[in-house]
C-alpha atoms as a PDB file:
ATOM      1  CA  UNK A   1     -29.574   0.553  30.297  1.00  0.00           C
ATOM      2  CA  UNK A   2     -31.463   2.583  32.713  1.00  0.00           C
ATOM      3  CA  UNK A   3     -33.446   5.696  32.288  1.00  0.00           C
ATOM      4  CA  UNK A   4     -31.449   9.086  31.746  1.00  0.00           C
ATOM      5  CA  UNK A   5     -34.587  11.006  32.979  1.00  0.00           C
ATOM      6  CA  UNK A   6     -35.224  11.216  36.676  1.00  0.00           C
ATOM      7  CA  UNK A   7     -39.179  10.677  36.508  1.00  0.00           C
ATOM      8  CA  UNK A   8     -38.513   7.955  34.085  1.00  0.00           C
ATOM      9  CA  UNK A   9     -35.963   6.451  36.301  1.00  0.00           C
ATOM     10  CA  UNK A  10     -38.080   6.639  39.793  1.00  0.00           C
ATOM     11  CA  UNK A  11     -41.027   4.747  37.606  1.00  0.00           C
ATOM     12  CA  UNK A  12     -38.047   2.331  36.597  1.00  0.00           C
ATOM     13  CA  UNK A  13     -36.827   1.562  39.894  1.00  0.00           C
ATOM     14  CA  UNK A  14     -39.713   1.472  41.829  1.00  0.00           C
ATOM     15  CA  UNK A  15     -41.471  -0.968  39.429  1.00  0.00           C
ATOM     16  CA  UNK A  16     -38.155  -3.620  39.411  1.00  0.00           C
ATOM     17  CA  UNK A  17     -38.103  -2.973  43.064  1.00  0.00           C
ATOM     18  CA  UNK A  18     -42.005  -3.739  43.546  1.00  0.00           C
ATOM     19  CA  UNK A  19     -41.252  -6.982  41.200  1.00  0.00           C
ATOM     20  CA  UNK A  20     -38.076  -8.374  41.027  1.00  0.00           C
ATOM     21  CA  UNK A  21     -35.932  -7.551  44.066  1.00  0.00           C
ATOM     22  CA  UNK A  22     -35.946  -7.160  48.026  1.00  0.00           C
ATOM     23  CA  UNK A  23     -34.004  -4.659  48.471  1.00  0.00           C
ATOM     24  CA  UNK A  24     -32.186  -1.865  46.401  1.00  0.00           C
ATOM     25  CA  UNK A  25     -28.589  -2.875  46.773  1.00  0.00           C
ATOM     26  CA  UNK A  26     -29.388  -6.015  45.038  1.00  0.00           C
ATOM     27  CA  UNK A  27     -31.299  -4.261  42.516  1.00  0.00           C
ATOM     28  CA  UNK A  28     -28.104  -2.329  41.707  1.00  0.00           C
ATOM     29  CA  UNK A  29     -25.654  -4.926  42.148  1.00  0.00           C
ATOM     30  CA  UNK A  30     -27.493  -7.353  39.716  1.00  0.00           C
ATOM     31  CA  UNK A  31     -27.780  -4.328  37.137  1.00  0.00           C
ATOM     32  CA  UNK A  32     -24.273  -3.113  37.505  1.00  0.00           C
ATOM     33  CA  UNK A  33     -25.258   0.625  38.379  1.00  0.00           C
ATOM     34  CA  UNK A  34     -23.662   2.865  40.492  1.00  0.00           C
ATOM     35  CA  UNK A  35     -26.292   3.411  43.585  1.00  0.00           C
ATOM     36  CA  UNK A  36     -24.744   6.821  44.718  1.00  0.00           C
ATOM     37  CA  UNK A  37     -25.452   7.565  41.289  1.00  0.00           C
ATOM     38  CA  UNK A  38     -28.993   6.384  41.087  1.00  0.00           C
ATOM     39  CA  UNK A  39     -29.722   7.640  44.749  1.00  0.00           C
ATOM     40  CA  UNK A  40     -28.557  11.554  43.847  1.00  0.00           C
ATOM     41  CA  UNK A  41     -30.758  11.714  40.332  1.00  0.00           C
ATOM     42  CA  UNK A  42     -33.621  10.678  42.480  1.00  0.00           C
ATOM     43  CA  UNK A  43     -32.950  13.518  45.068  1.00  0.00           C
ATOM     44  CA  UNK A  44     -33.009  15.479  42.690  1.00  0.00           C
ATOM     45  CA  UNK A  45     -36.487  15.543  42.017  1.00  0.00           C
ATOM     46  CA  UNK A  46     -36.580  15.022  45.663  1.00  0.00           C
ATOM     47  CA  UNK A  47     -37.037  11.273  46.135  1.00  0.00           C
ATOM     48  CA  UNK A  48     -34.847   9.230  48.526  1.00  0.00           C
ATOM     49  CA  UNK A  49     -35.475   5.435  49.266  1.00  0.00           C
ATOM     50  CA  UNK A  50     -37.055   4.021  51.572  1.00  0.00           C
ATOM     51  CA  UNK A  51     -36.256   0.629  53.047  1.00  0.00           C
ATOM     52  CA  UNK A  52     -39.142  -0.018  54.940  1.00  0.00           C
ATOM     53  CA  UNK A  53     -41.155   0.242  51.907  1.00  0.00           C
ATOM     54  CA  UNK A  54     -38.287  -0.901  49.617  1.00  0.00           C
ATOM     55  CA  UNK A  55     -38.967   1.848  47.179  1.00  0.00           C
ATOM     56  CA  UNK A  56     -38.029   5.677  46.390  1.00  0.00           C
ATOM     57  CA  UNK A  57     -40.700   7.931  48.325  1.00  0.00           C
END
């Protein structure tokens, strides 16, 4: 289960992104979420990811 709360949720992501996966489609792929999903709460509180970095910025 992943946060409900977009704060909560950027912290989550960026910190299994930082230590458990290259990249964010695997990240979502291995955790069954929806990305689209994931991707518009962050832009929400005006976040979008960054592959370069391989985190939300």
């Amino acid at each position: 289960m992943i946060p409900d709360d977009p704060v909560m949720l950027l912290s989550y992501v960026n910190t299994q992104l930082r230590d458990f996966y290259p990249d964010f489609a695997g990240f979502c792929a291995e955790k069954g979420i929806d990305p689209e999903a994931v991707t518009e709460k962050l832009r929400s509180i005006d976040y979008e990811y960054d592959s370069r970095l391989n985190r939300f910025v």
